[in-house]
PDB file of N, CA and C in Angstrom:
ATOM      1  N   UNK A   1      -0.455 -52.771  42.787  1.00  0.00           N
ATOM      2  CA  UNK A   1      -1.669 -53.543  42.617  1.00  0.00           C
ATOM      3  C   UNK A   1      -2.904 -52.764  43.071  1.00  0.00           C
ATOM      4  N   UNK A   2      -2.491 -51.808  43.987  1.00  0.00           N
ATOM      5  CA  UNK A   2      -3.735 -51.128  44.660  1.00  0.00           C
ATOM      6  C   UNK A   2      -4.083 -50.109  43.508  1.00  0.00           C
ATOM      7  N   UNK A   3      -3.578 -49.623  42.904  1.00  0.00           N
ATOM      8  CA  UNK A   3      -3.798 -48.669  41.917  1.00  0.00           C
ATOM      9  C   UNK A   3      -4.966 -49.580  40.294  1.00  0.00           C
ATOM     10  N   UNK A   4      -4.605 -51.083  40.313  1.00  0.00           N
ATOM     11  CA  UNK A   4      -5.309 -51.731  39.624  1.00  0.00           C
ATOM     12  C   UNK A   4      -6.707 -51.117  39.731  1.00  0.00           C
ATOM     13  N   UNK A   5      -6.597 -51.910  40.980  1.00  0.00           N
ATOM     14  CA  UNK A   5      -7.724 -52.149  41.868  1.00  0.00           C
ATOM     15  C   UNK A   5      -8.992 -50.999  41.763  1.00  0.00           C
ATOM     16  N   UNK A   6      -8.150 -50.225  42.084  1.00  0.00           N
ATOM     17  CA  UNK A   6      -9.031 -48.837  42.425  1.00  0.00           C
ATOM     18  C   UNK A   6      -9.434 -48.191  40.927  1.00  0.00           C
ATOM     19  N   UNK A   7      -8.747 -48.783  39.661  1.00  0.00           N
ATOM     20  CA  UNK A   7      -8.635 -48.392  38.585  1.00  0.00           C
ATOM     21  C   UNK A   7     -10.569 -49.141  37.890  1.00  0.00           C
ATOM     22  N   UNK A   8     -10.081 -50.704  38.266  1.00  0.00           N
ATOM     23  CA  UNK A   8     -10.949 -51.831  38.354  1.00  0.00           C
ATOM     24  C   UNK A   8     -13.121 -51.056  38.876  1.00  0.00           C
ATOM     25  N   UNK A   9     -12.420 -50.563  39.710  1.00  0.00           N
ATOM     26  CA  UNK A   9     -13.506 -49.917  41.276  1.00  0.00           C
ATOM     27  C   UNK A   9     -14.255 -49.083  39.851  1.00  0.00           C
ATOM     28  N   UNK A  10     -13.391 -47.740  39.454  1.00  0.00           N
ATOM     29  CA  UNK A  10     -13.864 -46.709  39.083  1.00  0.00           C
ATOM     30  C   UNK A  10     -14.604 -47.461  37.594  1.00  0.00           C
ATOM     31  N   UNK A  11     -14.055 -48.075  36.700  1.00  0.00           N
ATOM     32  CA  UNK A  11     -14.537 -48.578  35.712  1.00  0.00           C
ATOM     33  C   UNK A  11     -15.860 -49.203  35.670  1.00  0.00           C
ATOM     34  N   UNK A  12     -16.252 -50.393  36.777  1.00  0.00           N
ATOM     35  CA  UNK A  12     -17.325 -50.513  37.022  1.00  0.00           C
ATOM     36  C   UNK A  12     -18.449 -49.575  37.404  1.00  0.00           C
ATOM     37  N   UNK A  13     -18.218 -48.167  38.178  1.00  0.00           N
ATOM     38  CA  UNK A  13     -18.573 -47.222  38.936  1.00  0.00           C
ATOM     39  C   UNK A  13     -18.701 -46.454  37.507  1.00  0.00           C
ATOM     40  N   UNK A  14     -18.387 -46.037  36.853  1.00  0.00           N
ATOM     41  CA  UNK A  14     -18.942 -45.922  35.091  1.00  0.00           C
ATOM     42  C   UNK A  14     -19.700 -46.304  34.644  1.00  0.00           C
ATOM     43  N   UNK A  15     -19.232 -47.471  34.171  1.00  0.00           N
ATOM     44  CA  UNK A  15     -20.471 -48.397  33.528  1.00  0.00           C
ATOM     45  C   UNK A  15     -21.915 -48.178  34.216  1.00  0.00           C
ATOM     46  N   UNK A  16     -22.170 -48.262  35.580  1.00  0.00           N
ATOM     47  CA  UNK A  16     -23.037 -48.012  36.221  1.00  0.00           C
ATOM     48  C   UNK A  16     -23.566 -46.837  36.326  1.00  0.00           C
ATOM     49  N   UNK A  17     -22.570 -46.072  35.758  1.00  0.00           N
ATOM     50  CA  UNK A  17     -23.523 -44.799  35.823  1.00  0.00           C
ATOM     51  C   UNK A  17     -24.140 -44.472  34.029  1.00  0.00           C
ATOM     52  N   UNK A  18     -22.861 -45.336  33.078  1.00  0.00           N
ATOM     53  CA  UNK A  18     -24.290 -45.138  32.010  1.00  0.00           C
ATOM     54  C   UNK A  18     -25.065 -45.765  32.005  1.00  0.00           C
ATOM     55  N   UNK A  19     -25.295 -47.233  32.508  1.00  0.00           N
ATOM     56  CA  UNK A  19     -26.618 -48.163  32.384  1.00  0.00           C
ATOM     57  C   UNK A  19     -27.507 -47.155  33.179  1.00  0.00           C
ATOM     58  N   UNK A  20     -27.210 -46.330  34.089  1.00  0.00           N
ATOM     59  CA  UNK A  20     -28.636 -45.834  35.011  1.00  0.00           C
ATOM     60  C   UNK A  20     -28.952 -44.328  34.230  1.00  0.00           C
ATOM     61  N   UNK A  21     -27.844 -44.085  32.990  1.00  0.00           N
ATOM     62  CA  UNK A  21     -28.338 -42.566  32.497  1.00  0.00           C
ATOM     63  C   UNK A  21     -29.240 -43.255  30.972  1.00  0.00           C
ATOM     64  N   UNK A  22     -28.778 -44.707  30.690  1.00  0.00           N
ATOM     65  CA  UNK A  22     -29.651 -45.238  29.543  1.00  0.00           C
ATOM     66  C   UNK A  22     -31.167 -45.658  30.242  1.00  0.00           C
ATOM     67  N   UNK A  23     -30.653 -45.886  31.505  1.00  0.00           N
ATOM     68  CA  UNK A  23     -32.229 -46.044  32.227  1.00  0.00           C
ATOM     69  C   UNK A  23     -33.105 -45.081  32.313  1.00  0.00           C
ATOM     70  N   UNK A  24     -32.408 -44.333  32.706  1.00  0.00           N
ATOM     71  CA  UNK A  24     -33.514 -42.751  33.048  1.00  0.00           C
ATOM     72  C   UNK A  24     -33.907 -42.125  31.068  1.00  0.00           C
ATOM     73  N   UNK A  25     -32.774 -42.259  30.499  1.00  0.00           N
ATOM     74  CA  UNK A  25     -33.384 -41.944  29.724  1.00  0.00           C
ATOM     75  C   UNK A  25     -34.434 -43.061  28.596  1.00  0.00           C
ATOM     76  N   UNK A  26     -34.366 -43.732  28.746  1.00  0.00           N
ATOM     77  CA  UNK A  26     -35.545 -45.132  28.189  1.00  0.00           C
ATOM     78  C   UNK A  26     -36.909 -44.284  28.806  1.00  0.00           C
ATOM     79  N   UNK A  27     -36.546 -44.453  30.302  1.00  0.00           N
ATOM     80  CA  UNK A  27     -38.313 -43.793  30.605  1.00  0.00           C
ATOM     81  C   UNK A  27     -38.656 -42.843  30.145  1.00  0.00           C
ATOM     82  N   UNK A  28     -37.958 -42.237  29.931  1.00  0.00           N
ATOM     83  CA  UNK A  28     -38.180 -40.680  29.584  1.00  0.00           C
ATOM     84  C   UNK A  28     -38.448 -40.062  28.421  1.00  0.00           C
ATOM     85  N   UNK A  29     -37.491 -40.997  27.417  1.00  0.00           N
ATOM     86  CA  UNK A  29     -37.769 -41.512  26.222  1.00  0.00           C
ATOM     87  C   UNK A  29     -38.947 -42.003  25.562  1.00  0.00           C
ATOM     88  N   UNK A  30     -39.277 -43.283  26.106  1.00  0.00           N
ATOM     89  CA  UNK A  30     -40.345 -44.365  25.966  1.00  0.00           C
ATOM     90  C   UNK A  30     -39.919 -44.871  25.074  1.00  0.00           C
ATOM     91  N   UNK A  31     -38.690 -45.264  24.729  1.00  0.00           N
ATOM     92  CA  UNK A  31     -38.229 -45.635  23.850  1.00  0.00           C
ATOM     93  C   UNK A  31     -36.471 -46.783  24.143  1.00  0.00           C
ATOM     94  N   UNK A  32     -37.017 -47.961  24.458  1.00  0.00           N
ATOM     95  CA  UNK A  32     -35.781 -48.767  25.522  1.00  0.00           C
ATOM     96  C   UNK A  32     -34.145 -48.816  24.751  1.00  0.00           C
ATOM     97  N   UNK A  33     -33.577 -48.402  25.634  1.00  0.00           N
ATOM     98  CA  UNK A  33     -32.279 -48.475  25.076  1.00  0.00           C
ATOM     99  C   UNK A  33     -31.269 -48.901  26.215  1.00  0.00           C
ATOM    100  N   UNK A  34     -30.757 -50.433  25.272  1.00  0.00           N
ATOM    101  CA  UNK A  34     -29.649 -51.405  26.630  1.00  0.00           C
ATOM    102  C   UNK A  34     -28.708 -50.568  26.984  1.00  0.00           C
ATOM    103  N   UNK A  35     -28.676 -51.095  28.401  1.00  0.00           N
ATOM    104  CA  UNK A  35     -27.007 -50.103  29.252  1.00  0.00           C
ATOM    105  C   UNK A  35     -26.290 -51.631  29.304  1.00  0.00           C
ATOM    106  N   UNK A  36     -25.128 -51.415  29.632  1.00  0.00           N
ATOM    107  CA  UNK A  36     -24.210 -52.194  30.142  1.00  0.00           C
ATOM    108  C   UNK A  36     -25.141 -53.181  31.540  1.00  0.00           C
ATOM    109  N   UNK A  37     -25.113 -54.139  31.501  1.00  0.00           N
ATOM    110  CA  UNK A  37     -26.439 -55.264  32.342  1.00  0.00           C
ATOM    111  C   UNK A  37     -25.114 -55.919  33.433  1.00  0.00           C
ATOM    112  N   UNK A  38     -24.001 -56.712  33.367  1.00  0.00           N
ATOM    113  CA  UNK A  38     -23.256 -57.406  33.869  1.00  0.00           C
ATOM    114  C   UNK A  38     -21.734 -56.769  33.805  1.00  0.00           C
ATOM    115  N   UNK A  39     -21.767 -56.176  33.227  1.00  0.00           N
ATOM    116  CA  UNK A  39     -20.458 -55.251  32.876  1.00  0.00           C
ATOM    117  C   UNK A  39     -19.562 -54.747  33.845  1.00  0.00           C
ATOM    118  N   UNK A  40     -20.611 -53.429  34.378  1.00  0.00           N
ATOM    119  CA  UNK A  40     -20.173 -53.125  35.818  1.00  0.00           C
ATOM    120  C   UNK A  40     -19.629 -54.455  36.933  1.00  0.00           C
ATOM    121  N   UNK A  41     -20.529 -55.492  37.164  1.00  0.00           N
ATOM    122  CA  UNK A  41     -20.561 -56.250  38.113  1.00  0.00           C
ATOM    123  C   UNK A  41     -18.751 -56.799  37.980  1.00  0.00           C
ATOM    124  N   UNK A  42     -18.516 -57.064  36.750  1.00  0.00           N
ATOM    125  CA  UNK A  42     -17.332 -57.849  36.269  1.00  0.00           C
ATOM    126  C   UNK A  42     -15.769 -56.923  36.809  1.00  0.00           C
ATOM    127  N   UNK A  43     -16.234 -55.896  36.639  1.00  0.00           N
ATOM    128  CA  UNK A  43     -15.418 -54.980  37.382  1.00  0.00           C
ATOM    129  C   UNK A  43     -15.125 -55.015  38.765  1.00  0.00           C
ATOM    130  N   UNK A  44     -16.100 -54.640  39.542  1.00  0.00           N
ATOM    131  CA  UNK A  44     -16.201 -54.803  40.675  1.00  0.00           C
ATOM    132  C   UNK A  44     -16.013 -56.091  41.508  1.00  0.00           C
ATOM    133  N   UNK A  45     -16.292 -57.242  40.446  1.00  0.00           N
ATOM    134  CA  UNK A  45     -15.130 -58.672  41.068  1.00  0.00           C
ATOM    135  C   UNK A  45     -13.884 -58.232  40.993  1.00  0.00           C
ATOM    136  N   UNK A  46     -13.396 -58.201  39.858  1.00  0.00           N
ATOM    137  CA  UNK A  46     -12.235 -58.332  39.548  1.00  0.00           C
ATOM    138  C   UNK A  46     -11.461 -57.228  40.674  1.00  0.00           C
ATOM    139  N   UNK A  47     -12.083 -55.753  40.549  1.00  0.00           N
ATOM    140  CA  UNK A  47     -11.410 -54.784  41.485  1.00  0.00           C
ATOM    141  C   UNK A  47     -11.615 -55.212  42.819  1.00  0.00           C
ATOM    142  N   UNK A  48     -12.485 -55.805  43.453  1.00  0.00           N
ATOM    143  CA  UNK A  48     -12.454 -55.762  44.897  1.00  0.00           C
ATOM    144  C   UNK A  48     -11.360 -57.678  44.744  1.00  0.00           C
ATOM    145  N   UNK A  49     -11.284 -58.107  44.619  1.00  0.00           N
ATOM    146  CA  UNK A  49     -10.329 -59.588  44.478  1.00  0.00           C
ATOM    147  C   UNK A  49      -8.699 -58.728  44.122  1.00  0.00           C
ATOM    148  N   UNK A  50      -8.331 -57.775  42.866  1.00  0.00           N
ATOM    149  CA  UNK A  50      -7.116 -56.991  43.368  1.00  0.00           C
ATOM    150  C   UNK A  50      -6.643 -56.257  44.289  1.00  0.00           C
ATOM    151  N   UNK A  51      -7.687 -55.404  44.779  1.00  0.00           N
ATOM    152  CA  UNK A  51      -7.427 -54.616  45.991  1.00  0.00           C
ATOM    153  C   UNK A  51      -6.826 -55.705  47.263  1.00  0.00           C
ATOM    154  N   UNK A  52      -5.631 -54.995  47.969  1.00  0.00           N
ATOM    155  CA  UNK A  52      -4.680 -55.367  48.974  1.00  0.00           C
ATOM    156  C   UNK A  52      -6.120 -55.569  50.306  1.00  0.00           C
ATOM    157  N   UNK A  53      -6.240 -54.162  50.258  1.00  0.00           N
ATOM    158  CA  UNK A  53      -7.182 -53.964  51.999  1.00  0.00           C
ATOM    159  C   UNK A  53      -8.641 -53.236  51.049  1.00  0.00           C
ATOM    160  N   UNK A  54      -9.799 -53.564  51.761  1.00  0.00           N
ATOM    161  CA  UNK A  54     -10.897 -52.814  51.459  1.00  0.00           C
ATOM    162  C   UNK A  54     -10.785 -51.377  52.297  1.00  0.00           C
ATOM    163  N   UNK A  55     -11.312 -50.323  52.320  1.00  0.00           N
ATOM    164  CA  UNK A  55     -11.149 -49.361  53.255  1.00  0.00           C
ATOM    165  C   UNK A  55     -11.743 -49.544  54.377  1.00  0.00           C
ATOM    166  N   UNK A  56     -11.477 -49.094  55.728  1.00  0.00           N
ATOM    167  CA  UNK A  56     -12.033 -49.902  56.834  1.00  0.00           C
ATOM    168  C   UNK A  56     -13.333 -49.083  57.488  1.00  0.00           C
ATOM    169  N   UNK A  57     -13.903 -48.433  56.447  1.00  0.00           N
ATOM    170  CA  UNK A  57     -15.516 -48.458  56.643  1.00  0.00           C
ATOM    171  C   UNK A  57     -16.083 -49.375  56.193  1.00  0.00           C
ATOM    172  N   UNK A  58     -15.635 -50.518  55.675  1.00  0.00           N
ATOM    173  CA  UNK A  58     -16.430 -51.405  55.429  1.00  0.00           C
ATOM    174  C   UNK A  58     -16.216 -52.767  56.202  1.00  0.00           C
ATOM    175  N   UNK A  59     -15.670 -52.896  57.326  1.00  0.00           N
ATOM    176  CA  UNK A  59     -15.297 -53.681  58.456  1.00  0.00           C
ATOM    177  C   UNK A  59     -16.060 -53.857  59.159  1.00  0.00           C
ATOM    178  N   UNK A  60     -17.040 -55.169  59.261  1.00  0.00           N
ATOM    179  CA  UNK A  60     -17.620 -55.620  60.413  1.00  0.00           C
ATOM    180  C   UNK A  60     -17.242 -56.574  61.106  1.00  0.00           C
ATOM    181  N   UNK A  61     -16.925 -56.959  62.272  1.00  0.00           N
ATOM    182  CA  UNK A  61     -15.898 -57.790  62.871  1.00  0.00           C
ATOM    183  C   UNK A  61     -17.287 -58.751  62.688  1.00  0.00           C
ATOM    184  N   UNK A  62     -18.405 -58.667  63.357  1.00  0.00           N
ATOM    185  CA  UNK A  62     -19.386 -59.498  63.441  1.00  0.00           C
ATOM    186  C   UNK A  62     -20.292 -60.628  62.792  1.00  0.00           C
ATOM    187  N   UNK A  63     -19.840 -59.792  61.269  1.00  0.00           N
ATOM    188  CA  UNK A  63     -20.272 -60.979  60.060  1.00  0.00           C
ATOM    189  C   UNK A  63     -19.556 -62.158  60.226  1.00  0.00           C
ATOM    190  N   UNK A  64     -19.690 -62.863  59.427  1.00  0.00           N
ATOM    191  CA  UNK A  64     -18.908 -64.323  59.402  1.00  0.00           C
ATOM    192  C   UNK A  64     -18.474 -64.204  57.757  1.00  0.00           C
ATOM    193  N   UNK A  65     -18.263 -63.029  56.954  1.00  0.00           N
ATOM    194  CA  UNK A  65     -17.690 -62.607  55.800  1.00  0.00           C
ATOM    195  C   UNK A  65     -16.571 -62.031  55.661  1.00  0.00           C
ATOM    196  N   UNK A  66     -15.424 -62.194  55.032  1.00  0.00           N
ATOM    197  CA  UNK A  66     -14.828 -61.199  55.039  1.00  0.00           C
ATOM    198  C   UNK A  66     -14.811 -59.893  54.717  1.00  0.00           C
ATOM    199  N   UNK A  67     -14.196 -58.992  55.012  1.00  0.00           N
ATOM    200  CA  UNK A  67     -14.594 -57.447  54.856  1.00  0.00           C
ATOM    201  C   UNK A  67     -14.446 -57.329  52.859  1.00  0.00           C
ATOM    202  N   UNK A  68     -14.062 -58.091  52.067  1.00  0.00           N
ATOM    203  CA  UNK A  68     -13.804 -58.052  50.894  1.00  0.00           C
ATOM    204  C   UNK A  68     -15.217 -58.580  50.210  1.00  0.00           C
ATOM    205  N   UNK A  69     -16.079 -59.629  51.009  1.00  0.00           N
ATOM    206  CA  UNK A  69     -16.738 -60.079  50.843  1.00  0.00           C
ATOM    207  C   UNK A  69     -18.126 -59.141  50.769  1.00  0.00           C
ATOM    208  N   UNK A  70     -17.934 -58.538  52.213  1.00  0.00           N
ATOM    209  CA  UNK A  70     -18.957 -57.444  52.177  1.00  0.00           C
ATOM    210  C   UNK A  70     -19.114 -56.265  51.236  1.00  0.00           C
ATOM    211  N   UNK A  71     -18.214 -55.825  50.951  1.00  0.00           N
ATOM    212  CA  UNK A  71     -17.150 -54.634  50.267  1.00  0.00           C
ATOM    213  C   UNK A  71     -17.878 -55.033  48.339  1.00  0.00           C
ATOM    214  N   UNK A  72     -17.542 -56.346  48.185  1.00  0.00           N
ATOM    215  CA  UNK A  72     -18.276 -56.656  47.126  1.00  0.00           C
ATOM    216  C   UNK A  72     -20.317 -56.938  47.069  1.00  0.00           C
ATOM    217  N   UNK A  73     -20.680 -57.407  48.333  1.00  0.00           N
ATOM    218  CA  UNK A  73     -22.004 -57.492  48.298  1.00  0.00           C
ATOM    219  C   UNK A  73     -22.603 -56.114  48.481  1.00  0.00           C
ATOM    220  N   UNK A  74     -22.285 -54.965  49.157  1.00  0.00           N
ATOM    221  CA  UNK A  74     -22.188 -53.379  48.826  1.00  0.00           C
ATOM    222  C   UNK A  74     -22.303 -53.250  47.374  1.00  0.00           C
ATOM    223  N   UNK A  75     -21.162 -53.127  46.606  1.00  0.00           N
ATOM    224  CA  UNK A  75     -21.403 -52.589  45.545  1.00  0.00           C
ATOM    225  C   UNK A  75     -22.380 -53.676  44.153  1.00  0.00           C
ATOM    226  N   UNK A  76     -22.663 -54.627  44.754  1.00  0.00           N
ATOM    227  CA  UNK A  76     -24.127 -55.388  43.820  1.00  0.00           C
ATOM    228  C   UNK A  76     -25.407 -54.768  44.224  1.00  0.00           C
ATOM    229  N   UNK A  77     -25.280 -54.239  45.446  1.00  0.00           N
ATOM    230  CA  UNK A  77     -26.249 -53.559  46.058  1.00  0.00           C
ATOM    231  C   UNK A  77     -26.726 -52.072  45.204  1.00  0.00           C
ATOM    232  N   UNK A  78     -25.128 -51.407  44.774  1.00  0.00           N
ATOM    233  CA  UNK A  78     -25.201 -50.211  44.196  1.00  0.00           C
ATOM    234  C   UNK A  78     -25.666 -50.962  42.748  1.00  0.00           C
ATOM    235  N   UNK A  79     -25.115 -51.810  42.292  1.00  0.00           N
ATOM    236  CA  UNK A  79     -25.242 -52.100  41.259  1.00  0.00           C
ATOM    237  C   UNK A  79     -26.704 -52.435  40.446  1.00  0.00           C
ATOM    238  N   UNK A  80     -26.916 -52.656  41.556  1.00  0.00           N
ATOM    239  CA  UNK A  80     -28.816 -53.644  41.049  1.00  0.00           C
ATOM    240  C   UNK A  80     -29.356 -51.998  41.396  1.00  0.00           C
ATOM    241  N   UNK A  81     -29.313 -50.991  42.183  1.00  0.00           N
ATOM    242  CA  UNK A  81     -29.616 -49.865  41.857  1.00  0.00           C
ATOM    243  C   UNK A  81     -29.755 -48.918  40.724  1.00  0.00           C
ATOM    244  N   UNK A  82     -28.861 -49.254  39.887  1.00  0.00           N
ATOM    245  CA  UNK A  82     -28.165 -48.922  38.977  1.00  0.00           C
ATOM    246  C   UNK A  82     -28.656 -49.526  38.036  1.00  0.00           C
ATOM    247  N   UNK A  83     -29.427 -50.494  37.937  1.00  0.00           N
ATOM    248  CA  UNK A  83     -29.949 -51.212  36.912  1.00  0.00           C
ATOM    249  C   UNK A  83     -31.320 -51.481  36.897  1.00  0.00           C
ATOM    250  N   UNK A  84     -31.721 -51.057  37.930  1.00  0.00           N
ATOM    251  CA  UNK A  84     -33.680 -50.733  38.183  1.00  0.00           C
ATOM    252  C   UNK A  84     -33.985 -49.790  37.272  1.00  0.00           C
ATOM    253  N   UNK A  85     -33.748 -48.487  36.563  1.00  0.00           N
ATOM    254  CA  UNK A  85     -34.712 -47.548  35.526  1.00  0.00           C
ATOM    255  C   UNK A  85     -34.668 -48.406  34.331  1.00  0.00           C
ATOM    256  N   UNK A  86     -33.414 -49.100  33.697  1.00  0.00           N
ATOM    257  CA  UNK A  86     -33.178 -50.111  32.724  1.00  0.00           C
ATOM    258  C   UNK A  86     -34.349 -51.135  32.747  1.00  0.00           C
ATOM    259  N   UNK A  87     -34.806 -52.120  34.272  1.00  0.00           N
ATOM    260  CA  UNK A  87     -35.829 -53.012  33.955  1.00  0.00           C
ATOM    261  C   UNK A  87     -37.242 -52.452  34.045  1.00  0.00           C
ATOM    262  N   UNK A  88     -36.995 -50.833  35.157  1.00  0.00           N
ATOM    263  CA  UNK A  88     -38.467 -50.564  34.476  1.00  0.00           C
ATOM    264  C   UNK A  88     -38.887 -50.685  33.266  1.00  0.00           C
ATOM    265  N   UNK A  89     -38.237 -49.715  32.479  1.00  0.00           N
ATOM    266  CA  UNK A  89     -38.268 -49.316  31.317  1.00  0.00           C
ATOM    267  C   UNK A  89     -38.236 -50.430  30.375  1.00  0.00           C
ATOM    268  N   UNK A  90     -38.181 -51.565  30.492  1.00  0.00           N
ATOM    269  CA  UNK A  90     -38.282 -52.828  29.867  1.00  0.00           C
ATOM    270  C   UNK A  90     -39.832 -53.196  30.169  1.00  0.00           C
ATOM    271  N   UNK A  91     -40.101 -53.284  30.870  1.00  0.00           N
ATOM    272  CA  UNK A  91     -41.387 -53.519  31.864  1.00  0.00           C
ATOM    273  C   UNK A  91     -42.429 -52.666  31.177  1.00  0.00           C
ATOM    274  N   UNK A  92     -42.150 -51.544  30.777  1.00  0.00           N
ATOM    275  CA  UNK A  92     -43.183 -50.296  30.554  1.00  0.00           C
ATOM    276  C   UNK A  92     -42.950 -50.568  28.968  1.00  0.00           C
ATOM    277  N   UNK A  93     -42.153 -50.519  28.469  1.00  0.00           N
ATOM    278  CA  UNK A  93     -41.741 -50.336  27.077  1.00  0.00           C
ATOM    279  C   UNK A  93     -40.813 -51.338  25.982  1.00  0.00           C
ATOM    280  N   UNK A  94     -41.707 -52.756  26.328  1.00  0.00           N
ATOM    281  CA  UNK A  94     -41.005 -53.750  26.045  1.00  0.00           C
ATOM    282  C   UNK A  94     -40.698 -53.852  23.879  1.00  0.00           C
ATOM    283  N   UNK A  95     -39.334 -53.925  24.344  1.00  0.00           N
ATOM    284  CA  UNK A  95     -38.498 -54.151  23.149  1.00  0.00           C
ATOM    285  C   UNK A  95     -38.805 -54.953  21.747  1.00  0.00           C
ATOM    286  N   UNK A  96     -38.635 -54.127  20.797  1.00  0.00           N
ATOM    287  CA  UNK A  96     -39.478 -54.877  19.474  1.00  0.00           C
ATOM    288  C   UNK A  96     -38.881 -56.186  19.020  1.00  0.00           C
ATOM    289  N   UNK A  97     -40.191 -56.680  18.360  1.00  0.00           N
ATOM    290  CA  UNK A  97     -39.802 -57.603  17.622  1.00  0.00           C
ATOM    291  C   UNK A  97     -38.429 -57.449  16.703  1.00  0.00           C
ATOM    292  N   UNK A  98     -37.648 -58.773  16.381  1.00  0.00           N
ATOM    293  CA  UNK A  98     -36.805 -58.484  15.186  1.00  0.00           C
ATOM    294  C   UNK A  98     -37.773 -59.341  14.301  1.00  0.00           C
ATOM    295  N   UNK A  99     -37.526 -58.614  12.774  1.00  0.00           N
ATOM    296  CA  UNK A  99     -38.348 -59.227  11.625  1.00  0.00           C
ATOM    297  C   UNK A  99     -37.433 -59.327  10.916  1.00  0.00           C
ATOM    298  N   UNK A 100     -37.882 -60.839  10.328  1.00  0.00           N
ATOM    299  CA  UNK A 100     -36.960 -61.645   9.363  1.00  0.00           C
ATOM    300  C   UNK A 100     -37.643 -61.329   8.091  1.00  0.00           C
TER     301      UNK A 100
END
């Protein structure tokens, strides 16, 4: 199951890295082009809910979360990172009309 998991981890950890290479390139571009928006995130449920143990750098005895809990609010953290050049670039270079 741990092998899911970690399978789960890396897939999202993808996705996230093309939504942030469609990001960089939109700006760069000036020309907006969608990345994967929720994609990644779906991963990273699913992989951190299969995974057995999170690794125990991510252990805070002190929260009132579990370490799986945290482990997942981490990587939304990476994730919404990952998806900031995408809403610039929406922001700067908002998306055409469709014509009927």
């Amino acid at each position: 199951m741990a092998y899911i998991g970690i399978a789960m981890l890396l897939l999202g950890v993808f996705f996230d890295m093309m939504s942030f290479c469609y990001g960089i390139g939109s700006l760069i571009g000036k020309r907006y082009r969608s990345g994967f928006l929720w994609v990644a995130l779906f991963y990273y449920a699913v992989g951190v809910t299969v995974l057995p143990k999170v690794p125990a750098v991510f252990s805070f005895p002190s929260l009132p979360f579990s370490d799986k809990m945290v482990f997942f609010l981490l990587l939304c953290g990476v994730h919404w990172l990952c998806q900031l050049p995408g809403r610039w670039a929406v922001l700067k270079y908002p998306r055409p009309k469709a014509v009927l």
